[in-house]
PDB file of N, CA and C in Angstrom:
ATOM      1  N   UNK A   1    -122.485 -59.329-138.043  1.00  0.00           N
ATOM      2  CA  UNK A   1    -121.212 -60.038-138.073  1.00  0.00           C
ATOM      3  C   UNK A   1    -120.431 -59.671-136.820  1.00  0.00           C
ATOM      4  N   UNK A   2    -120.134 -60.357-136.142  1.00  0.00           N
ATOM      5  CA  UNK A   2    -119.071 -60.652-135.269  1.00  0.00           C
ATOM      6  C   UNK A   2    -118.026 -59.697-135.371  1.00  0.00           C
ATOM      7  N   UNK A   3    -117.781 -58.745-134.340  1.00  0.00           N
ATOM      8  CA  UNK A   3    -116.715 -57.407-134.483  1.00  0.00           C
ATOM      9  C   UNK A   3    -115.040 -58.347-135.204  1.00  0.00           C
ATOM     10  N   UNK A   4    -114.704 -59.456-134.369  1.00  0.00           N
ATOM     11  CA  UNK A   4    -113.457 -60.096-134.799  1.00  0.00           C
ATOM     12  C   UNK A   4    -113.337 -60.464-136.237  1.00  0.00           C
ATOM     13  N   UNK A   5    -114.864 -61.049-136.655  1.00  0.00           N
ATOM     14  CA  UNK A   5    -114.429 -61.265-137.777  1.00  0.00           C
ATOM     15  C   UNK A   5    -114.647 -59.909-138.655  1.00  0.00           C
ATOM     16  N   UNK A   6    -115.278 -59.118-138.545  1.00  0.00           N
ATOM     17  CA  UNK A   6    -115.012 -57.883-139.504  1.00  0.00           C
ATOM     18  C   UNK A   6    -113.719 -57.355-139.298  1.00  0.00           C
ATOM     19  N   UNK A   7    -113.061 -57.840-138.359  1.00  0.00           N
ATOM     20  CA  UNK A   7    -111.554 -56.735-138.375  1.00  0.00           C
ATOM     21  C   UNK A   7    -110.490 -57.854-139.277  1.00  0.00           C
ATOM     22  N   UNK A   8    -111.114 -59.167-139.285  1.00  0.00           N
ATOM     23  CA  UNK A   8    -110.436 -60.242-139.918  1.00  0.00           C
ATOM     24  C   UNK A   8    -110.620 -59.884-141.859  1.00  0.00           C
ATOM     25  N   UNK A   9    -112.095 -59.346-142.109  1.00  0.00           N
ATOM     26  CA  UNK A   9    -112.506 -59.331-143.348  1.00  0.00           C
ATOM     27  C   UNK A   9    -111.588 -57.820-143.544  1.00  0.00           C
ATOM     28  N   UNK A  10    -111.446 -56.917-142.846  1.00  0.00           N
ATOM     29  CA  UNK A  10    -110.831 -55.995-143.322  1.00  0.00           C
ATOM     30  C   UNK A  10    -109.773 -55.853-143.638  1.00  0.00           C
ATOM     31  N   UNK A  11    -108.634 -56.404-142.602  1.00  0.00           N
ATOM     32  CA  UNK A  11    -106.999 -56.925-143.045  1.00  0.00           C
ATOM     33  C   UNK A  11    -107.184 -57.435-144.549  1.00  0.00           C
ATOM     34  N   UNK A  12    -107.769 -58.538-144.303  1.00  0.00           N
ATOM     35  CA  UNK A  12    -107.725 -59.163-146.257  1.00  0.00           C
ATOM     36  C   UNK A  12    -107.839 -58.322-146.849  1.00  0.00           C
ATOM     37  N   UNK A  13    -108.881 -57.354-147.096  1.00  0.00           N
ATOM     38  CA  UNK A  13    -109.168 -56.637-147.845  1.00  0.00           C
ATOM     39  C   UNK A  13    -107.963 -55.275-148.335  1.00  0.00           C
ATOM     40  N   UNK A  14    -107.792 -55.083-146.869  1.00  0.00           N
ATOM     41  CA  UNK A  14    -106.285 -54.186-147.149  1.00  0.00           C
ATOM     42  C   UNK A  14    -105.678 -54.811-147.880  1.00  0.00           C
ATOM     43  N   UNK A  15    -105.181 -55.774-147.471  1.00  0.00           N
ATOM     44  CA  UNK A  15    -104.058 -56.897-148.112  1.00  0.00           C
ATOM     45  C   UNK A  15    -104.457 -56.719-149.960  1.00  0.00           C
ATOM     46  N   UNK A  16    -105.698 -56.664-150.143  1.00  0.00           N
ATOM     47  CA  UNK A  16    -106.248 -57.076-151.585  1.00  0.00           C
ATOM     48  C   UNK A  16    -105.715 -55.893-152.234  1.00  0.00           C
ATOM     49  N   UNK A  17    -106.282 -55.039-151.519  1.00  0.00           N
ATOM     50  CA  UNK A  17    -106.236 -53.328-152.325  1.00  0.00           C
ATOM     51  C   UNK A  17    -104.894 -53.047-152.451  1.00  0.00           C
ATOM     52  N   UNK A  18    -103.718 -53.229-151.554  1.00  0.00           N
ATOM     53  CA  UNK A  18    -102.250 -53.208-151.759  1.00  0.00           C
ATOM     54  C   UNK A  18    -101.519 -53.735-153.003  1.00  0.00           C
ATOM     55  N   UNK A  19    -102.276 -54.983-152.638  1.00  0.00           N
ATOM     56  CA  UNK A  19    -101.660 -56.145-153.812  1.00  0.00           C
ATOM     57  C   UNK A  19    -102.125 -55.434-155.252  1.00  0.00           C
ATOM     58  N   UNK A  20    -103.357 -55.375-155.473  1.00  0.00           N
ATOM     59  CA  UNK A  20    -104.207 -54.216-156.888  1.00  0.00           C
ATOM     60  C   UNK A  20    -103.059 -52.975-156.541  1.00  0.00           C
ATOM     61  N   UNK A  21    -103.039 -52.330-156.097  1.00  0.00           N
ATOM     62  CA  UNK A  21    -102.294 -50.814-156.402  1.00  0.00           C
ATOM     63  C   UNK A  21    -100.688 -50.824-157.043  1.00  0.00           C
ATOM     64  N   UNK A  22    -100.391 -52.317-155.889  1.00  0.00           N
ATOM     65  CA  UNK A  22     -98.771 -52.269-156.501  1.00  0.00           C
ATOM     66  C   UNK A  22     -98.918 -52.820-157.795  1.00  0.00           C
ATOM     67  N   UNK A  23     -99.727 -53.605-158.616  1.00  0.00           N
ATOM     68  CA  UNK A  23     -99.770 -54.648-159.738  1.00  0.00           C
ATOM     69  C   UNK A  23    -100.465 -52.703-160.782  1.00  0.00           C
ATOM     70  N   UNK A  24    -100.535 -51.636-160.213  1.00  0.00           N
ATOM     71  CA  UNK A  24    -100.975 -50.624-161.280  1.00  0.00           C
ATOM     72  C   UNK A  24    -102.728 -50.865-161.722  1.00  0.00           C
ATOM     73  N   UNK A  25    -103.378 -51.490-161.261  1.00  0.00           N
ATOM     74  CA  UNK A  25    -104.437 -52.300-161.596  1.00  0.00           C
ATOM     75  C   UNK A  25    -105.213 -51.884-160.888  1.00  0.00           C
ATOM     76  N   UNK A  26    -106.790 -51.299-162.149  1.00  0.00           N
ATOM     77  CA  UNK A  26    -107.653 -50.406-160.901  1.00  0.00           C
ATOM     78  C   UNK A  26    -109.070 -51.902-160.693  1.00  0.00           C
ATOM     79  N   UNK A  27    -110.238 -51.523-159.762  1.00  0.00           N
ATOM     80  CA  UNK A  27    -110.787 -52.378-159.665  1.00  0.00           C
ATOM     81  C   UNK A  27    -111.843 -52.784-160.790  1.00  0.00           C
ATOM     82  N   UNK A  28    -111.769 -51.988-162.249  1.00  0.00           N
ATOM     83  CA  UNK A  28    -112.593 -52.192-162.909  1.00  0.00           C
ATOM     84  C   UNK A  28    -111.488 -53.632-163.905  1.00  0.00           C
ATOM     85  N   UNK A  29    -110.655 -53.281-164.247  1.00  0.00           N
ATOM     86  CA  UNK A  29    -109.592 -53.995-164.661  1.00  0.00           C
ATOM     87  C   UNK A  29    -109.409 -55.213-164.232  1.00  0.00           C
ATOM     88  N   UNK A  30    -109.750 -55.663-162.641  1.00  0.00           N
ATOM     89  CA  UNK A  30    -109.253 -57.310-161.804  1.00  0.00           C
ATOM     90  C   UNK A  30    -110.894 -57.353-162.579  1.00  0.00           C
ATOM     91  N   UNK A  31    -111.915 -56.932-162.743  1.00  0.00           N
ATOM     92  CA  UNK A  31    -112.940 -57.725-162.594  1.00  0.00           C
ATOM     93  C   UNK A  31    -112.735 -58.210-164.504  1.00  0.00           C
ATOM     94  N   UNK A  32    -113.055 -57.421-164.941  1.00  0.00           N
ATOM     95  CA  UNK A  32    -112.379 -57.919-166.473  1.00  0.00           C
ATOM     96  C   UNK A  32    -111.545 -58.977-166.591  1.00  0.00           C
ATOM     97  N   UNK A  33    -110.479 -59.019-165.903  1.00  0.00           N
ATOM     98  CA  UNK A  33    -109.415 -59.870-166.067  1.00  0.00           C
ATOM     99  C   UNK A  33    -110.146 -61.178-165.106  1.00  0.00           C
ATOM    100  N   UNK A  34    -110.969 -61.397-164.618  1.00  0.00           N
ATOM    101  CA  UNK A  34    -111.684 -62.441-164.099  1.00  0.00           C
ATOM    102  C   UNK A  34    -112.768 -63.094-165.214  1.00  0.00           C
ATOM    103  N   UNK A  35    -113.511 -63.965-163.954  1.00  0.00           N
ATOM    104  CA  UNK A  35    -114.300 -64.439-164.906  1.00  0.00           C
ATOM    105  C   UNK A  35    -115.686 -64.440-164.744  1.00  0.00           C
ATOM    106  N   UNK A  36    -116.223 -63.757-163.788  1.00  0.00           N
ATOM    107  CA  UNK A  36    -117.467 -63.537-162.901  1.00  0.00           C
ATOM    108  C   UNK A  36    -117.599 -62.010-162.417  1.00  0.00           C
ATOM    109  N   UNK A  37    -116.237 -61.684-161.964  1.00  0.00           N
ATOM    110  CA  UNK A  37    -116.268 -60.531-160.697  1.00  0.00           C
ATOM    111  C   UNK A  37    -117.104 -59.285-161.224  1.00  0.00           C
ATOM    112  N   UNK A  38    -117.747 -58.328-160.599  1.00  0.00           N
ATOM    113  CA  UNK A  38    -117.830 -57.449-160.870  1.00  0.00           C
ATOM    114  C   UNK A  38    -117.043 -56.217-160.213  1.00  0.00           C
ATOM    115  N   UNK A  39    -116.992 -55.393-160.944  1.00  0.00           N
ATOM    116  CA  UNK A  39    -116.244 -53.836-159.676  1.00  0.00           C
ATOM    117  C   UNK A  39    -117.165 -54.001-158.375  1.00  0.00           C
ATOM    118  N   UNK A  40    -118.246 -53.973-158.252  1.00  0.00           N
ATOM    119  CA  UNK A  40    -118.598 -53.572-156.798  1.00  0.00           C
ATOM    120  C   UNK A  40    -118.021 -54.779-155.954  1.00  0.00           C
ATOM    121  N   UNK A  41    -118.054 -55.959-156.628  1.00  0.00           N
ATOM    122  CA  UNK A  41    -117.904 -57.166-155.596  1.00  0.00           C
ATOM    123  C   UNK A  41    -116.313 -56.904-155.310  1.00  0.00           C
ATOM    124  N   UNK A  42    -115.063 -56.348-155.517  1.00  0.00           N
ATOM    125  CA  UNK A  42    -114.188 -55.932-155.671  1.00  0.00           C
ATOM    126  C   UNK A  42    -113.498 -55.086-154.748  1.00  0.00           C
ATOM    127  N   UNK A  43    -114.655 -54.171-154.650  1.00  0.00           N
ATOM    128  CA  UNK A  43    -114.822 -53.133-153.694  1.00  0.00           C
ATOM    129  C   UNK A  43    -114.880 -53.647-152.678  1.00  0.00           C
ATOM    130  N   UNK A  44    -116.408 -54.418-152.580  1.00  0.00           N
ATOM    131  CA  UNK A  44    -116.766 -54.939-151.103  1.00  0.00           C
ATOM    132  C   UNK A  44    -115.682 -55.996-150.650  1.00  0.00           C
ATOM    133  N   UNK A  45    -115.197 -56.322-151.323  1.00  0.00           N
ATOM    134  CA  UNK A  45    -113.872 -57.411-150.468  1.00  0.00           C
ATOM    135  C   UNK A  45    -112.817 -56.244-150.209  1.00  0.00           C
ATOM    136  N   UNK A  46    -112.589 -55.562-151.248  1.00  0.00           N
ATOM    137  CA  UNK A  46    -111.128 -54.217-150.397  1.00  0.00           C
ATOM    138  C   UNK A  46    -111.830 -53.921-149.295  1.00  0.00           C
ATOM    139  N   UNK A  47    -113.066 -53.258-148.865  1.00  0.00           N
ATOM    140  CA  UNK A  47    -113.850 -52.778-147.864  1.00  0.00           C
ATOM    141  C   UNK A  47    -114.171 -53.783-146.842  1.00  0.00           C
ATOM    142  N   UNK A  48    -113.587 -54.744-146.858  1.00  0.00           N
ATOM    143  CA  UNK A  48    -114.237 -55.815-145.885  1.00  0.00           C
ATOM    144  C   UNK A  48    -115.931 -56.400-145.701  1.00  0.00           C
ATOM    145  N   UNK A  49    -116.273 -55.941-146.761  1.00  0.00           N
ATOM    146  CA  UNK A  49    -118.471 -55.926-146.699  1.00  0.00           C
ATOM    147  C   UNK A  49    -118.333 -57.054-147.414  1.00  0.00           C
ATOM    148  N   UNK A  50    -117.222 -58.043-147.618  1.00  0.00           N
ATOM    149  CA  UNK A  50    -117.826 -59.163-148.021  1.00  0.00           C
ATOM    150  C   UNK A  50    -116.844 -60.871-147.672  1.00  0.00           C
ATOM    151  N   UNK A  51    -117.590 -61.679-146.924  1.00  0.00           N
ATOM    152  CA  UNK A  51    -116.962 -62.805-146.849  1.00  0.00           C
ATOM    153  C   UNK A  51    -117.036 -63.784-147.854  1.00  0.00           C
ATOM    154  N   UNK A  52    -115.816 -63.771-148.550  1.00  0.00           N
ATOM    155  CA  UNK A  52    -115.691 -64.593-150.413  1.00  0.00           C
ATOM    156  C   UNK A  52    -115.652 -65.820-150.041  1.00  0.00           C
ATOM    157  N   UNK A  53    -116.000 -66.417-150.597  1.00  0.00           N
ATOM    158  CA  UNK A  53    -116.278 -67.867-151.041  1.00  0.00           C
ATOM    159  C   UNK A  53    -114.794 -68.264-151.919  1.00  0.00           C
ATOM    160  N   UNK A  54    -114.998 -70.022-151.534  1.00  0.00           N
ATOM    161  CA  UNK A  54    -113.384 -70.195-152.466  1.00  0.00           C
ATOM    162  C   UNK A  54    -113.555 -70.146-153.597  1.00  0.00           C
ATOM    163  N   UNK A  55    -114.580 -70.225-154.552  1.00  0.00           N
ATOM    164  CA  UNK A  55    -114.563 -70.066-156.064  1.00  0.00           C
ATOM    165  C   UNK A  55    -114.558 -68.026-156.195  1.00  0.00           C
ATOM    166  N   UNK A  56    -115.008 -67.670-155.511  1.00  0.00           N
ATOM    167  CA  UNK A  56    -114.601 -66.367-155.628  1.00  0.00           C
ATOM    168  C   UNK A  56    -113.005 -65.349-155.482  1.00  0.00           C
ATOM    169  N   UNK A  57    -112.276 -66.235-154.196  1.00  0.00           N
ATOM    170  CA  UNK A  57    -111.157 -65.877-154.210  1.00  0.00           C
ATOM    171  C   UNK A  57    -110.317 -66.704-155.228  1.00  0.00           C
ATOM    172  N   UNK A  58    -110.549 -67.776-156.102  1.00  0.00           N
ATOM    173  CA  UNK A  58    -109.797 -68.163-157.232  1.00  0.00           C
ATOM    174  C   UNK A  58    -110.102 -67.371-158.298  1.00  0.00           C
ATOM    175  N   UNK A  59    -110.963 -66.385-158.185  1.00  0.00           N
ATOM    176  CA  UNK A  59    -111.663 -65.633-159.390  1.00  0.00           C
ATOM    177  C   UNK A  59    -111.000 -64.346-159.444  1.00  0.00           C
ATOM    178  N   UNK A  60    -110.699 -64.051-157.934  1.00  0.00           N
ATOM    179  CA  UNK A  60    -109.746 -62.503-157.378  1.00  0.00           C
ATOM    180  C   UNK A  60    -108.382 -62.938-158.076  1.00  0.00           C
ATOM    181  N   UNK A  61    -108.397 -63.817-157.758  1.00  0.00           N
ATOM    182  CA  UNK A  61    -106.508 -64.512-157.982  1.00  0.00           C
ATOM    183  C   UNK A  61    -106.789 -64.465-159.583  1.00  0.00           C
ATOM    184  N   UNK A  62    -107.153 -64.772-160.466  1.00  0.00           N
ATOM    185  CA  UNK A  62    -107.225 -64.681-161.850  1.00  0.00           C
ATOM    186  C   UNK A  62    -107.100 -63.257-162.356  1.00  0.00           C
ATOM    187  N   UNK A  63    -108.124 -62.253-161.734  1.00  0.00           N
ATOM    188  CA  UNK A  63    -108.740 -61.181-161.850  1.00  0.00           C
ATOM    189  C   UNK A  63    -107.159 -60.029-161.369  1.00  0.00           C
ATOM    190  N   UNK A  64    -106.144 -60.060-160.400  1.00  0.00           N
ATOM    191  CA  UNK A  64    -104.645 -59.936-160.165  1.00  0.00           C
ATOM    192  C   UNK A  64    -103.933 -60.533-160.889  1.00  0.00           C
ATOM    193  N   UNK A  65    -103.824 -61.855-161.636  1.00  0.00           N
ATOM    194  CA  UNK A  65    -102.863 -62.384-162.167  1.00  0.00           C
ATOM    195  C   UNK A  65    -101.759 -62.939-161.624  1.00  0.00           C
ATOM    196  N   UNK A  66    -102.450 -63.557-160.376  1.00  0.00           N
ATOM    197  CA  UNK A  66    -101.638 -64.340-158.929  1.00  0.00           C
ATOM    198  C   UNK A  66    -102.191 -65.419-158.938  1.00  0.00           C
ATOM    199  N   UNK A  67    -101.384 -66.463-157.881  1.00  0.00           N
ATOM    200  CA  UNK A  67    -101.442 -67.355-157.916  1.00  0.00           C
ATOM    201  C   UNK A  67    -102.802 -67.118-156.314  1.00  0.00           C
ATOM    202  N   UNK A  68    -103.612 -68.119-156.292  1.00  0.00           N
ATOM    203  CA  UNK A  68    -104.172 -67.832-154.796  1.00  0.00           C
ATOM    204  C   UNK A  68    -103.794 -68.155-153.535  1.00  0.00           C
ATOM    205  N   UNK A  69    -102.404 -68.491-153.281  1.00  0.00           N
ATOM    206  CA  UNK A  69    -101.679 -68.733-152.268  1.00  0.00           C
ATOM    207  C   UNK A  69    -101.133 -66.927-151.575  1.00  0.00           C
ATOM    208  N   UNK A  70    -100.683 -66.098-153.062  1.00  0.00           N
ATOM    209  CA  UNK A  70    -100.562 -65.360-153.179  1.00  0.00           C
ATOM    210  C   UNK A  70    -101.551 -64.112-152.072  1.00  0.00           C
ATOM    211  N   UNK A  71    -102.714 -64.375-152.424  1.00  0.00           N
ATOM    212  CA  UNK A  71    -104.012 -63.764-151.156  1.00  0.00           C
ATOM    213  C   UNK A  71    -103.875 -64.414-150.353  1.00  0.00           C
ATOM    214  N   UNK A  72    -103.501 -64.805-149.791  1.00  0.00           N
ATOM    215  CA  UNK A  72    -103.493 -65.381-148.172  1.00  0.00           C
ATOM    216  C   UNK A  72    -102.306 -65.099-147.745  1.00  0.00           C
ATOM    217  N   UNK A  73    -101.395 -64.699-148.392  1.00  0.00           N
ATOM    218  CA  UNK A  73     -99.969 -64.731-147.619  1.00  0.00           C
ATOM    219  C   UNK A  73     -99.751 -63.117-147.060  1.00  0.00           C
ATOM    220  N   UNK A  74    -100.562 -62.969-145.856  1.00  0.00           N
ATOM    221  CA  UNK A  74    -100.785 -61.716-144.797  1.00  0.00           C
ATOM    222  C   UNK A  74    -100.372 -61.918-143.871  1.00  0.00           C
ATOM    223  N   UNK A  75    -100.156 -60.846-142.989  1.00  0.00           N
ATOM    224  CA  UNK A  75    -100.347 -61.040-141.455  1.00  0.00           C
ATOM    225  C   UNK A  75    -101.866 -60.890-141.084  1.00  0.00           C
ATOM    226  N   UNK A  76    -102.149 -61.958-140.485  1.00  0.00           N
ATOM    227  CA  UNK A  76    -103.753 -62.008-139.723  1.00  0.00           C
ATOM    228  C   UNK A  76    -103.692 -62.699-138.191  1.00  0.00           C
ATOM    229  N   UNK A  77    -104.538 -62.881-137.991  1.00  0.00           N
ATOM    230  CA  UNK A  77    -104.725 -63.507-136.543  1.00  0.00           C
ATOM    231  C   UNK A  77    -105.680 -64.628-136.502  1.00  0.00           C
ATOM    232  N   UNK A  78    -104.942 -65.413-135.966  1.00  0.00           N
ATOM    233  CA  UNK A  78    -105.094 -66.946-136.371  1.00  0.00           C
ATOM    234  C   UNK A  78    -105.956 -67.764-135.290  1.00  0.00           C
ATOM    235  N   UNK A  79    -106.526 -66.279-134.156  1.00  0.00           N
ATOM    236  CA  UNK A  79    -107.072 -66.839-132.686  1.00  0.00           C
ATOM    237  C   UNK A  79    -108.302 -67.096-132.871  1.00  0.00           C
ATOM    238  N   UNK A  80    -108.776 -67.576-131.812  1.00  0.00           N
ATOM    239  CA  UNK A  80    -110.300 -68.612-131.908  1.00  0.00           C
ATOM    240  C   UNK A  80    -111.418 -67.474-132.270  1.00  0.00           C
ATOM    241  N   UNK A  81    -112.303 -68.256-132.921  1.00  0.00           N
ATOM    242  CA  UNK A  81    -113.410 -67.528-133.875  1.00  0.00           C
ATOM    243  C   UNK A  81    -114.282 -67.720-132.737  1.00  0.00           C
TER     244      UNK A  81
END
């Protein structure tokens, strides 16, 4: 993978793990509260080891109890891939 986009997959992932810590919510808990997820897949998106798919980030957003506008609303960098 492309160094830019791993520093791109990692911001999100910060972003994810923030959003889980302030909501009190560990990663075994978002995957429960989903409808697919498992803890590791959970992990690997906080960790950046994984580029989600959109039925997956509607599954994160269920799995938080957010809306999925909610995950995207970061600071990232918006420059050419």
């Amino acid at each position: 993978m492309e160094e830019h986009k791993e520093e791109k997959l990692k911001r999100f992932g910060l972003h994810i793990k923030m959003l889980r810590t302030e909501l009190n919510l560990s990663q075994d808990t978002v995957a429960l509260n989903s409808d697919k997820l498992i803890k590791a897949t959970v992990s690997d998106i906080e960790n950046g080891k994984r580029n989600l798919s959109f039925t997956t980030l509607l599954d994160l957003a269920k799995g938080l109890g957010k809306h999925p506008k909610e995950l995207l609303d970061y600071d990232f960098d918006l420059g050419s891939e």
